[in-house]
Each structure stands twice: as C-alpha cells, then as structure tokens.
PDB file of N, CA and C in Angstrom:
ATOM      1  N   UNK A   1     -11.722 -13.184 -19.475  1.00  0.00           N
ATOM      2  CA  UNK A   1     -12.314 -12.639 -18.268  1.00  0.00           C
ATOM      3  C   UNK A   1     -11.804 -11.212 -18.095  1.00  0.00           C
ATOM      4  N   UNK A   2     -12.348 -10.245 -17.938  1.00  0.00           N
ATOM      5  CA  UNK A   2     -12.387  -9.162 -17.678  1.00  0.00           C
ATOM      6  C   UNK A   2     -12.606  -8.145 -16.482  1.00  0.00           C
ATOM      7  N   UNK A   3     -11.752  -7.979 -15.470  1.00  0.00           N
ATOM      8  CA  UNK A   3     -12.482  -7.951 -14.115  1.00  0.00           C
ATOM      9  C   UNK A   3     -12.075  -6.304 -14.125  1.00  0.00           C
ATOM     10  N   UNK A   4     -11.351  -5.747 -15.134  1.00  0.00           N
ATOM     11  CA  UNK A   4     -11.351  -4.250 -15.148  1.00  0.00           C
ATOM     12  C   UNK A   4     -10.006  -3.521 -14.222  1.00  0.00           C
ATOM     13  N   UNK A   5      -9.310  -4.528 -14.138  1.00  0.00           N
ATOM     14  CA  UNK A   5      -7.851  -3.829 -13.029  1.00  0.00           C
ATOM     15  C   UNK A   5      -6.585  -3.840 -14.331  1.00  0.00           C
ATOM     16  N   UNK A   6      -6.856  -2.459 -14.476  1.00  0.00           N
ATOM     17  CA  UNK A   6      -5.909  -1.934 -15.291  1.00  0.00           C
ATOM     18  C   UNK A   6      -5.285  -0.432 -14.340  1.00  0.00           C
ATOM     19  N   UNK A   7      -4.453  -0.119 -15.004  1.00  0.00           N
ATOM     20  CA  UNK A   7      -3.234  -1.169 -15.779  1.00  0.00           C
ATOM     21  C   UNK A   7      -2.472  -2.107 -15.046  1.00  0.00           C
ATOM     22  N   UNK A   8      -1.587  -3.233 -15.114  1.00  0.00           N
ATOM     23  CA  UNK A   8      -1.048  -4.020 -14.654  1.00  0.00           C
ATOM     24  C   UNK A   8      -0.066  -3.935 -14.819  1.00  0.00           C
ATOM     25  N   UNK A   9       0.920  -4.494 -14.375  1.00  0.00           N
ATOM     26  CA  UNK A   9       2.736  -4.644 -14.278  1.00  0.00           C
ATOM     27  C   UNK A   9       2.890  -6.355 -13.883  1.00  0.00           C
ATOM     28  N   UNK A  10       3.748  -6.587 -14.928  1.00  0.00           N
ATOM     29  CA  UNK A  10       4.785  -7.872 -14.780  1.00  0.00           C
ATOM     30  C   UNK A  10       5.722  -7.905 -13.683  1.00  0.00           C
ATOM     31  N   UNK A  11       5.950  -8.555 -12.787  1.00  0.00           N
ATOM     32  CA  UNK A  11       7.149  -9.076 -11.999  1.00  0.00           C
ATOM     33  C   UNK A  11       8.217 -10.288 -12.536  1.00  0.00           C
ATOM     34  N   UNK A  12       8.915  -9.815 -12.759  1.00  0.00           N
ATOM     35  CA  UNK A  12      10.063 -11.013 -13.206  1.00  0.00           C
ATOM     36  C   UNK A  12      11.438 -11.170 -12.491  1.00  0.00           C
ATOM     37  N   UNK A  13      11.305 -12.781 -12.196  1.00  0.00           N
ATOM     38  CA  UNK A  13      12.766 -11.958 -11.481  1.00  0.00           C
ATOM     39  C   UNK A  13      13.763 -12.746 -12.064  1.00  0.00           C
ATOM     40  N   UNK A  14      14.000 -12.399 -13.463  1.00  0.00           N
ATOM     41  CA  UNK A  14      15.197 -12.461 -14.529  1.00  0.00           C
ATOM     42  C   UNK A  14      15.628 -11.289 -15.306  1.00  0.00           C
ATOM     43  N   UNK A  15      16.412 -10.993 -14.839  1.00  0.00           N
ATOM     44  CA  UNK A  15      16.844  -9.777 -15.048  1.00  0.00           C
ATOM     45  C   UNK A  15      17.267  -9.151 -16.677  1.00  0.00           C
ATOM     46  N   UNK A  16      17.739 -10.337 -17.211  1.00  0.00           N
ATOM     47  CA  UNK A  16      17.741 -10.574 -18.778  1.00  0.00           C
ATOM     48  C   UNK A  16      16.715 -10.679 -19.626  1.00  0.00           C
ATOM     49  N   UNK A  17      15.984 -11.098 -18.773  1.00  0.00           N
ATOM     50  CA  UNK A  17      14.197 -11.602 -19.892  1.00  0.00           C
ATOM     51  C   UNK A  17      14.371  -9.656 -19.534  1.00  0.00           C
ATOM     52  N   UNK A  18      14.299  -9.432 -18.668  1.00  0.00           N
ATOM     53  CA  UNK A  18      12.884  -8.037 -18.270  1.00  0.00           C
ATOM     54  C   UNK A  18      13.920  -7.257 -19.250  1.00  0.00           C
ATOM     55  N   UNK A  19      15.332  -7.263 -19.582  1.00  0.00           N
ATOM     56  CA  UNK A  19      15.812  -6.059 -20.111  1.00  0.00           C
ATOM     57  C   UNK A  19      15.977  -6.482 -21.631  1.00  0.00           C
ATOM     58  N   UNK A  20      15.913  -7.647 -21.975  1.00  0.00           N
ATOM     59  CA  UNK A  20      15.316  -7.667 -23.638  1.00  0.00           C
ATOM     60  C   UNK A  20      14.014  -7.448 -23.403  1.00  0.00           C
ATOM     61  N   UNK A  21      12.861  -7.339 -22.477  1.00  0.00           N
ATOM     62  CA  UNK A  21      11.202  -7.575 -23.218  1.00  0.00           C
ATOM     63  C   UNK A  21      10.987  -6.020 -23.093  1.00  0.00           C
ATOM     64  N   UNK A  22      11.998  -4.676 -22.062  1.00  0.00           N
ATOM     65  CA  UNK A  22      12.444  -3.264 -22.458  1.00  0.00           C
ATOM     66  C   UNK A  22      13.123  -3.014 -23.358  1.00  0.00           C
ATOM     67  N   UNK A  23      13.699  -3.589 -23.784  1.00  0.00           N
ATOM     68  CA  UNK A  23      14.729  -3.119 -25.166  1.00  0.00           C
ATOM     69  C   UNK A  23      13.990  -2.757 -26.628  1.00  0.00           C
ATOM     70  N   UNK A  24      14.298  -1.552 -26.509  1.00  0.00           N
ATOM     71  CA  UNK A  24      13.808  -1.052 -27.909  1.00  0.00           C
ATOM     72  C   UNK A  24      14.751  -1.495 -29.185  1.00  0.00           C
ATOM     73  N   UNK A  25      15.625  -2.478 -29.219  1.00  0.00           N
ATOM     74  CA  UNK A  25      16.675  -3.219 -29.703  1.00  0.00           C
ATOM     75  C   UNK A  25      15.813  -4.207 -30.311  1.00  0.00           C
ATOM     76  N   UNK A  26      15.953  -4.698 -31.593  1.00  0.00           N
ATOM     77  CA  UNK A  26      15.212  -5.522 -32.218  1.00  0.00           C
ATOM     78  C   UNK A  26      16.296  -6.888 -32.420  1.00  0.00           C
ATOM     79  N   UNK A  27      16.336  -8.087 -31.502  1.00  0.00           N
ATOM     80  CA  UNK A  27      16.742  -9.158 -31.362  1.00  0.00           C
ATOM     81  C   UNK A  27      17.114 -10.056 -32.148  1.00  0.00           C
ATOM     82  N   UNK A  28      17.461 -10.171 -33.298  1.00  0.00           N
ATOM     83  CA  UNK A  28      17.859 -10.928 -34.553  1.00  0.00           C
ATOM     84  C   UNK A  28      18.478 -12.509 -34.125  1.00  0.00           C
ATOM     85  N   UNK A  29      17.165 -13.208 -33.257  1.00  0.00           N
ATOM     86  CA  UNK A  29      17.327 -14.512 -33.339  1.00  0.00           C
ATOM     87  C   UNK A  29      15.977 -15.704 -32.904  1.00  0.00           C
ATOM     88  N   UNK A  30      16.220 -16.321 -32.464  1.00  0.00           N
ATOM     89  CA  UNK A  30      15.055 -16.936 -31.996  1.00  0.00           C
ATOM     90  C   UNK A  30      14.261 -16.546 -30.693  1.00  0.00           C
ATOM     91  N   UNK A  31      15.112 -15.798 -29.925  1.00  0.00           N
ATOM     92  CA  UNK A  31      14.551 -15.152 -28.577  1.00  0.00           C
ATOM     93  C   UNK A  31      13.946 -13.749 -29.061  1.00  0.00           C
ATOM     94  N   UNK A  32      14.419 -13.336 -30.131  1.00  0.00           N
ATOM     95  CA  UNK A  32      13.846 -12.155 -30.689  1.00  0.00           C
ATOM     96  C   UNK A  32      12.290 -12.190 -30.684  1.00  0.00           C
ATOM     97  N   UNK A  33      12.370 -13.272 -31.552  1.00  0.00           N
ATOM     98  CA  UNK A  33      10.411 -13.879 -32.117  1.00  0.00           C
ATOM     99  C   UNK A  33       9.888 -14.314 -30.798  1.00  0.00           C
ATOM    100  N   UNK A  34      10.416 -14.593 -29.602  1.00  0.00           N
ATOM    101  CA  UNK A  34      10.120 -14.820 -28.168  1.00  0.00           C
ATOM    102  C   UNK A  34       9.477 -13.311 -28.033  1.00  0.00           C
ATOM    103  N   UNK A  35      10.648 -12.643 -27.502  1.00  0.00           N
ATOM    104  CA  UNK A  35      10.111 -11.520 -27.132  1.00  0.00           C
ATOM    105  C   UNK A  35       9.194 -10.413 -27.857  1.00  0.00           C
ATOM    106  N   UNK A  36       9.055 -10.699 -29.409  1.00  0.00           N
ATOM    107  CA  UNK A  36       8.237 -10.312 -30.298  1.00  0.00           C
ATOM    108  C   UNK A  36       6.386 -10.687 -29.820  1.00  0.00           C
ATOM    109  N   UNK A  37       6.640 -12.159 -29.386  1.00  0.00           N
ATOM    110  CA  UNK A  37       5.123 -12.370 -29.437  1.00  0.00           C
ATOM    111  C   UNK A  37       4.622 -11.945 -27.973  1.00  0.00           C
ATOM    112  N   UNK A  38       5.708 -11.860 -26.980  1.00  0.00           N
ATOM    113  CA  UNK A  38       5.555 -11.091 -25.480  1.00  0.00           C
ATOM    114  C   UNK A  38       5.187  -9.896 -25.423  1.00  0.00           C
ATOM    115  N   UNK A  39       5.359  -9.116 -26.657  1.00  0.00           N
ATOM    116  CA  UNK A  39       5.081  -7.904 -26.516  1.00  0.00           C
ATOM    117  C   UNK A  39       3.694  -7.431 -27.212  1.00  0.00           C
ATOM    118  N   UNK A  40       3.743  -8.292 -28.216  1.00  0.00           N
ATOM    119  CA  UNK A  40       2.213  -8.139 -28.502  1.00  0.00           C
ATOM    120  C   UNK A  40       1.294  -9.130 -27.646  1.00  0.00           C
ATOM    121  N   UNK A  41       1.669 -10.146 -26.820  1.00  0.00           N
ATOM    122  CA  UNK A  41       0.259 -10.340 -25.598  1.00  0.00           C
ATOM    123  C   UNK A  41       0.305  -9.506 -24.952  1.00  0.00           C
ATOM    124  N   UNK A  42       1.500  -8.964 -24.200  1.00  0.00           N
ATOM    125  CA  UNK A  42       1.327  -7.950 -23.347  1.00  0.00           C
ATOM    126  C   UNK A  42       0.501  -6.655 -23.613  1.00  0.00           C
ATOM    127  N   UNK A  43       0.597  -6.275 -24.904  1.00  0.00           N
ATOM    128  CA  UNK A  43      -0.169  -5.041 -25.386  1.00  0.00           C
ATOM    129  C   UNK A  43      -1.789  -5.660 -25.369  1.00  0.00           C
ATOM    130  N   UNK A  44      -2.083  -6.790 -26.246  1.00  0.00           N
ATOM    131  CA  UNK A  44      -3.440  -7.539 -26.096  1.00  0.00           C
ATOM    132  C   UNK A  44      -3.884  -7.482 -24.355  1.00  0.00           C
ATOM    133  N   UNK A  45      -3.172  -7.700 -23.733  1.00  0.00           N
ATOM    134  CA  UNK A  45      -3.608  -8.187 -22.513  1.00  0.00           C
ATOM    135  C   UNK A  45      -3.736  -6.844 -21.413  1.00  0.00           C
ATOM    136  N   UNK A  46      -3.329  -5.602 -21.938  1.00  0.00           N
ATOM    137  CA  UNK A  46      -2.997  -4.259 -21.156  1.00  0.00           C
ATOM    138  C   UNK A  46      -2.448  -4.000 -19.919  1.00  0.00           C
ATOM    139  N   UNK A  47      -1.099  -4.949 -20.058  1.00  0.00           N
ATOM    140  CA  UNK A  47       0.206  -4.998 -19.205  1.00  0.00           C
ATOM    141  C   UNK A  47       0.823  -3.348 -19.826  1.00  0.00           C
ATOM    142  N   UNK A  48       0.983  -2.683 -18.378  1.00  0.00           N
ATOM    143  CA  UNK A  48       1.715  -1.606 -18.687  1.00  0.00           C
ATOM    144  C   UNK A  48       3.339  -1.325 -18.554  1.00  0.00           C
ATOM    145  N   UNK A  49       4.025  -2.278 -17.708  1.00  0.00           N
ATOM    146  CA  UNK A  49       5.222  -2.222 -17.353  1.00  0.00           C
ATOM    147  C   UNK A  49       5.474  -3.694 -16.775  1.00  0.00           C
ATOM    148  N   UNK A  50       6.621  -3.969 -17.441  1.00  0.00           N
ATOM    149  CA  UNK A  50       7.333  -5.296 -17.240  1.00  0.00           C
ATOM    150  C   UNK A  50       8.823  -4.886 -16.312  1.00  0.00           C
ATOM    151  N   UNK A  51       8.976  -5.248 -14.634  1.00  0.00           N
ATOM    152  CA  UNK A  51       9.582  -4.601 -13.747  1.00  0.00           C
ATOM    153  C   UNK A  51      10.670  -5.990 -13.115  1.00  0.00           C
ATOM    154  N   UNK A  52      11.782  -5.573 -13.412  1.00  0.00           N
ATOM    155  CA  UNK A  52      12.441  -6.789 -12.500  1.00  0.00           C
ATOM    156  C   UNK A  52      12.549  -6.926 -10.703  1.00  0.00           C
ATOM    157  N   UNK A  53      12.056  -7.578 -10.124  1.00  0.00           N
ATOM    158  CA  UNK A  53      12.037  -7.914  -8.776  1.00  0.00           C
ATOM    159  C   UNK A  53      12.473  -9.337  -8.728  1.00  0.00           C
ATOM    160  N   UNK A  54      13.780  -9.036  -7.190  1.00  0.00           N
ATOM    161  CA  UNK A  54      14.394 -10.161  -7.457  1.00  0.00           C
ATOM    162  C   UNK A  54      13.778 -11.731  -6.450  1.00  0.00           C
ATOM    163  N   UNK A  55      13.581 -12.975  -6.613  1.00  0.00           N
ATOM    164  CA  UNK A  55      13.046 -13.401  -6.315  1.00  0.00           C
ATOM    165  C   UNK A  55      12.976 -13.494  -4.597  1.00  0.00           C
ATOM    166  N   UNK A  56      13.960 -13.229  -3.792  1.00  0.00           N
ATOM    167  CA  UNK A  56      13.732 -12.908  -2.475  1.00  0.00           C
ATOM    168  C   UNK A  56      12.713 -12.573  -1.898  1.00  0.00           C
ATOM    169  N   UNK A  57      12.527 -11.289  -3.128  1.00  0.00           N
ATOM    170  CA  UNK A  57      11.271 -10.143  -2.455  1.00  0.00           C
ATOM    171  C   UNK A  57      10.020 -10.741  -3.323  1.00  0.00           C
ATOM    172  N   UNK A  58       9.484 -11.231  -3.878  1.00  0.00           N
ATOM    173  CA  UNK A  58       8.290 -11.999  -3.941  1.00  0.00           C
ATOM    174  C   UNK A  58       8.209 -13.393  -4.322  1.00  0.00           C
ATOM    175  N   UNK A  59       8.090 -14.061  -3.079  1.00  0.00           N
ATOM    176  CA  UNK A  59       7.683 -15.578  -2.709  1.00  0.00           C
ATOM    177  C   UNK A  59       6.695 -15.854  -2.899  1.00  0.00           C
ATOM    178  N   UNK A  60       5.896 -14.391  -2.944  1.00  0.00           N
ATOM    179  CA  UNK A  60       4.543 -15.521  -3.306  1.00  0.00           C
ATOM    180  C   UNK A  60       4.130 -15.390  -4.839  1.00  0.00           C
ATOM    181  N   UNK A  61       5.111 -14.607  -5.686  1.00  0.00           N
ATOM    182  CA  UNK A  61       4.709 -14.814  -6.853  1.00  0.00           C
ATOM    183  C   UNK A  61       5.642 -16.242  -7.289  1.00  0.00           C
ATOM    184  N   UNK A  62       6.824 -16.022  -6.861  1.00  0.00           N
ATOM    185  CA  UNK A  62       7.726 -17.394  -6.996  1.00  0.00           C
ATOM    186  C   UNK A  62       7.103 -19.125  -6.483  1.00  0.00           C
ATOM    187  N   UNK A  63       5.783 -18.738  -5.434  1.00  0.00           N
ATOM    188  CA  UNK A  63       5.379 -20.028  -5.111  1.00  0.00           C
ATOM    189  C   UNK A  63       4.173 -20.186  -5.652  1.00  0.00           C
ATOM    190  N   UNK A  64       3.450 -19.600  -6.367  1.00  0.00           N
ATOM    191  CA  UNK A  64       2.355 -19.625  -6.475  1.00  0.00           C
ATOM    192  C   UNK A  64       2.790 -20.199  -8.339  1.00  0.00           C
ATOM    193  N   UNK A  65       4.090 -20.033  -8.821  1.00  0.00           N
ATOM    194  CA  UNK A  65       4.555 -19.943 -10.609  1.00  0.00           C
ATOM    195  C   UNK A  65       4.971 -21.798 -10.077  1.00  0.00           C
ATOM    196  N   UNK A  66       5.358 -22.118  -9.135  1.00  0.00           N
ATOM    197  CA  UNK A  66       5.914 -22.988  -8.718  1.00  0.00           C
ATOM    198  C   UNK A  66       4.954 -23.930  -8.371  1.00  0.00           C
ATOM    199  N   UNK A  67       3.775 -23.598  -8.282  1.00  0.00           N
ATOM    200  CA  UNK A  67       2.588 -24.662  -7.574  1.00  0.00           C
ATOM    201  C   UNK A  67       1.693 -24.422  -9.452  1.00  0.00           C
ATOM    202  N   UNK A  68       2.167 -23.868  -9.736  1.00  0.00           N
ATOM    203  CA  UNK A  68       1.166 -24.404 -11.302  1.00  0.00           C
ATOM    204  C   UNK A  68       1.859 -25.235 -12.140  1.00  0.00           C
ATOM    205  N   UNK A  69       2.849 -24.960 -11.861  1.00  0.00           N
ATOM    206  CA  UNK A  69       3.413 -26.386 -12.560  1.00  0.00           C
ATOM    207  C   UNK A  69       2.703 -27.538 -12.810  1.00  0.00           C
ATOM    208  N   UNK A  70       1.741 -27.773 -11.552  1.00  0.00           N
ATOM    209  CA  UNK A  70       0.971 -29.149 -11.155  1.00  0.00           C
ATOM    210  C   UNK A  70      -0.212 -28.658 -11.478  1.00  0.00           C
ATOM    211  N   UNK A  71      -0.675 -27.894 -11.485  1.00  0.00           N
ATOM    212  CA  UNK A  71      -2.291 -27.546 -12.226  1.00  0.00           C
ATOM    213  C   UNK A  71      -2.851 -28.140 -13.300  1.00  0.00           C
ATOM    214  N   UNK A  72      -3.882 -28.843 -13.277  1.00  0.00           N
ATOM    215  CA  UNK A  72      -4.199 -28.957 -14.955  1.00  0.00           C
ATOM    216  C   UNK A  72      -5.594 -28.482 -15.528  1.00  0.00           C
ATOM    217  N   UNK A  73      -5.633 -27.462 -14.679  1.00  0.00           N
ATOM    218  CA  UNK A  73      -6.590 -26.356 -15.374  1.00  0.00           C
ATOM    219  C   UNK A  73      -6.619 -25.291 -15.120  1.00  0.00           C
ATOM    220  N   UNK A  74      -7.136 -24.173 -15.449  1.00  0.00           N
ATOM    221  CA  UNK A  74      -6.706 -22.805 -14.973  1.00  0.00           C
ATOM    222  C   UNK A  74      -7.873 -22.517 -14.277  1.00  0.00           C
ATOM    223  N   UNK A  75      -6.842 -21.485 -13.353  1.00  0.00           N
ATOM    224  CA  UNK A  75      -7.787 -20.608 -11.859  1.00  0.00           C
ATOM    225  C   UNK A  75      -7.446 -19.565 -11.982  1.00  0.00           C
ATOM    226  N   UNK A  76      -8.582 -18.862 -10.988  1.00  0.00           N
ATOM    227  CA  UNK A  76      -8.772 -17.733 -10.927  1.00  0.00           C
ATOM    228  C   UNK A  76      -9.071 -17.298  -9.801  1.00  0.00           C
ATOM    229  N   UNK A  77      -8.811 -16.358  -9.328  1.00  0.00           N
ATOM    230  CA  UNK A  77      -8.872 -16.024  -7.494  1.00  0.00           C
ATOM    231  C   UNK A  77      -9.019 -14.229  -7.686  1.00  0.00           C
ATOM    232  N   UNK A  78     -10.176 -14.174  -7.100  1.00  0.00           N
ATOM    233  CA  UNK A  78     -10.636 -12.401  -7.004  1.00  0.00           C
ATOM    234  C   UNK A  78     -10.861 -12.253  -5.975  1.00  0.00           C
ATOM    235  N   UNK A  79     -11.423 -13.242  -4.907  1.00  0.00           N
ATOM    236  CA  UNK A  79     -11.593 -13.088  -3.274  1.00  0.00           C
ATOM    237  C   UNK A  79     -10.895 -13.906  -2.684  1.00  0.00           C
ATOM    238  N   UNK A  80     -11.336 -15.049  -2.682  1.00  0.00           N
ATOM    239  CA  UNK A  80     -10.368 -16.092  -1.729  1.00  0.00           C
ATOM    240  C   UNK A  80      -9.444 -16.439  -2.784  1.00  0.00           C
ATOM    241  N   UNK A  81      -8.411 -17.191  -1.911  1.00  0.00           N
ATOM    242  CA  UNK A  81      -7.156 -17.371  -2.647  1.00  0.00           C
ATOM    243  C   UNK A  81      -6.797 -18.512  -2.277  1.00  0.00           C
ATOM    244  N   UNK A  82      -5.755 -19.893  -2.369  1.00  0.00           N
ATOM    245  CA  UNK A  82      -5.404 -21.088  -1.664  1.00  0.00           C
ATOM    246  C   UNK A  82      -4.917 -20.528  -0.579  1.00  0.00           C
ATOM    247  N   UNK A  83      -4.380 -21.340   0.097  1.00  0.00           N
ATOM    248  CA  UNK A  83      -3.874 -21.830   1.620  1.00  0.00           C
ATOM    249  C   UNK A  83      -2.711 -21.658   1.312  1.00  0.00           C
ATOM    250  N   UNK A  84      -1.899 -21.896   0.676  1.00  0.00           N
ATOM    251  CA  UNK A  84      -0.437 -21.704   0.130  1.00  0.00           C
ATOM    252  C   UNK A  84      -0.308 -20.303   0.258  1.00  0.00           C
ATOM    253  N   UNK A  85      -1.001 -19.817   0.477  1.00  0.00           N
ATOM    254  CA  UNK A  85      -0.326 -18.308  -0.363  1.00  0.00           C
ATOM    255  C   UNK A  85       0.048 -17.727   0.929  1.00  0.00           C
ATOM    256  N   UNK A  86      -0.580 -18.120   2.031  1.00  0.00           N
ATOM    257  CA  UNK A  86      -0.279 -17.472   3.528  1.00  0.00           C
ATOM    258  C   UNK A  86       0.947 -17.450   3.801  1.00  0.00           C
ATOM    259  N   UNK A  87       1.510 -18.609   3.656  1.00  0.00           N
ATOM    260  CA  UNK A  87       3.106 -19.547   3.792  1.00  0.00           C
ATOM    261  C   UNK A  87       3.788 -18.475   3.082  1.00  0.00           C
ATOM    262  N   UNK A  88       3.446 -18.205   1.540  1.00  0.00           N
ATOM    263  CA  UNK A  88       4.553 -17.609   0.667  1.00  0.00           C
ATOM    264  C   UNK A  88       4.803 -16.062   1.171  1.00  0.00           C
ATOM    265  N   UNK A  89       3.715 -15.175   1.650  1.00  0.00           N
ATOM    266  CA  UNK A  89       3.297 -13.981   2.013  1.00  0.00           C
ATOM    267  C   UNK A  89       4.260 -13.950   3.118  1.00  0.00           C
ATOM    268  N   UNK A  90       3.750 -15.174   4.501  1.00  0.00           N
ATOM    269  CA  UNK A  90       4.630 -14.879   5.566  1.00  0.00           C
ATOM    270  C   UNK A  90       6.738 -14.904   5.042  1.00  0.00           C
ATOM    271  N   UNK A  91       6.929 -15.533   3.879  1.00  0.00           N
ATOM    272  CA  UNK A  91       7.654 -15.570   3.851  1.00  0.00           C
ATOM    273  C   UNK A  91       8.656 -14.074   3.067  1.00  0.00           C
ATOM    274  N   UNK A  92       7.837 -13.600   2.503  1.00  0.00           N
ATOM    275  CA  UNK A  92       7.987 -12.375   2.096  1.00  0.00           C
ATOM    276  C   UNK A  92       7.927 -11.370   2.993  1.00  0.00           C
ATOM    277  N   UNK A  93       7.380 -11.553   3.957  1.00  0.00           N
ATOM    278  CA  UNK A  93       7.673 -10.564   5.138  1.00  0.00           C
ATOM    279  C   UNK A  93       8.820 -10.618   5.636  1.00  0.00           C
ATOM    280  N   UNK A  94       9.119 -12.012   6.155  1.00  0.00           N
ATOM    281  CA  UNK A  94      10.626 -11.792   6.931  1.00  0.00           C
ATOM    282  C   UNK A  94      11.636 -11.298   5.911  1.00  0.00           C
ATOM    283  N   UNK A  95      11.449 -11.223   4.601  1.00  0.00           N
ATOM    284  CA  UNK A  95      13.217 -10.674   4.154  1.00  0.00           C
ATOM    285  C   UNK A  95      13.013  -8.964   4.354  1.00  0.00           C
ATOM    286  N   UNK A  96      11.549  -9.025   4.069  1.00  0.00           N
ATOM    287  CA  UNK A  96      10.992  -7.435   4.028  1.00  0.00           C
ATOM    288  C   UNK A  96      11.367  -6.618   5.438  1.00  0.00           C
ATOM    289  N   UNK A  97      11.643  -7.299   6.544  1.00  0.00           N
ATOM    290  CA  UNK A  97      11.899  -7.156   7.889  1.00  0.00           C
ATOM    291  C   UNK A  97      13.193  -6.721   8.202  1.00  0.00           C
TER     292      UNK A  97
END
C-alpha cells in the first residue's frame, strides 16, 4: 500500500536497538544479521530516521504495539482510527503537561 507519506521516522524506545540500527559499526554476531535485514527494510520501505523516544512520551505508540499482539490480521487506519487510541493520546498528554 502506498499512500505517499514520505519520508518517515521510526520511534523506538530502546535505546540500544536505535544505537546499533545508527551504527555505522558492522556487528559480528547474530544481532548483526538482525540489524542487517532492518536496514535494508527500512531502506525498501523509505524510513528516513530511526529516533529513540522514551516510552513515557509515546503511549500511544506503546499501546497501540501492545494491542497487536492480539491481532490476527493486519490494519490500516488513514482516517478513523480505534477507540483505544483516545485513552493512549490522553495519556500522552498528561506527562507532556
């Protein structure tokens, strides 16, 4: 699917993933070939920056990674969005406060 919102940025809030999947350091192990194939979806997929944010400050990416767990098919949301996401949003406001 192609909806044309480029470029994009990753939120992660592991601070270790985000500074090996920046590391111009070539990883000589099994997380290496991890972050090897991360970097070529990311290039496939035209992710421009992979940014650490810590999970405090986005709940609703943390609840929304947390409610697919239970999914067993994939979605997609360009206008409306679930009901959940209000909850996670309001909750991202108050630390933002």
């Amino acid at each position: 699917m192609d909806t044309g919102l480029y470029p994009c940025e990753v939120e992660l809030d592991a601070k270790v993933v985000v500074n090996w999947i920046n590391s111009q350091t070539l990883l000589c192990s099994d997380i290496g070939n991890v972050v090897s194939d991360i970097h070529h979806l990311l290039e496939l997929a035209h992710f421009e920056s992979i940014v650490f944010i810590p999970i405090k400050a986005n709940q609703v990416a943390h609840g929304l990674a947390k409610n697919s767990l239970s999914c067993v098919e994939d979605l997609f949301w360009l206008e409306d969005f679930p009901s959940c996401v209000d909850l996670f949003v309001s909750a991202d406001r108050r630390v933002c406060l």
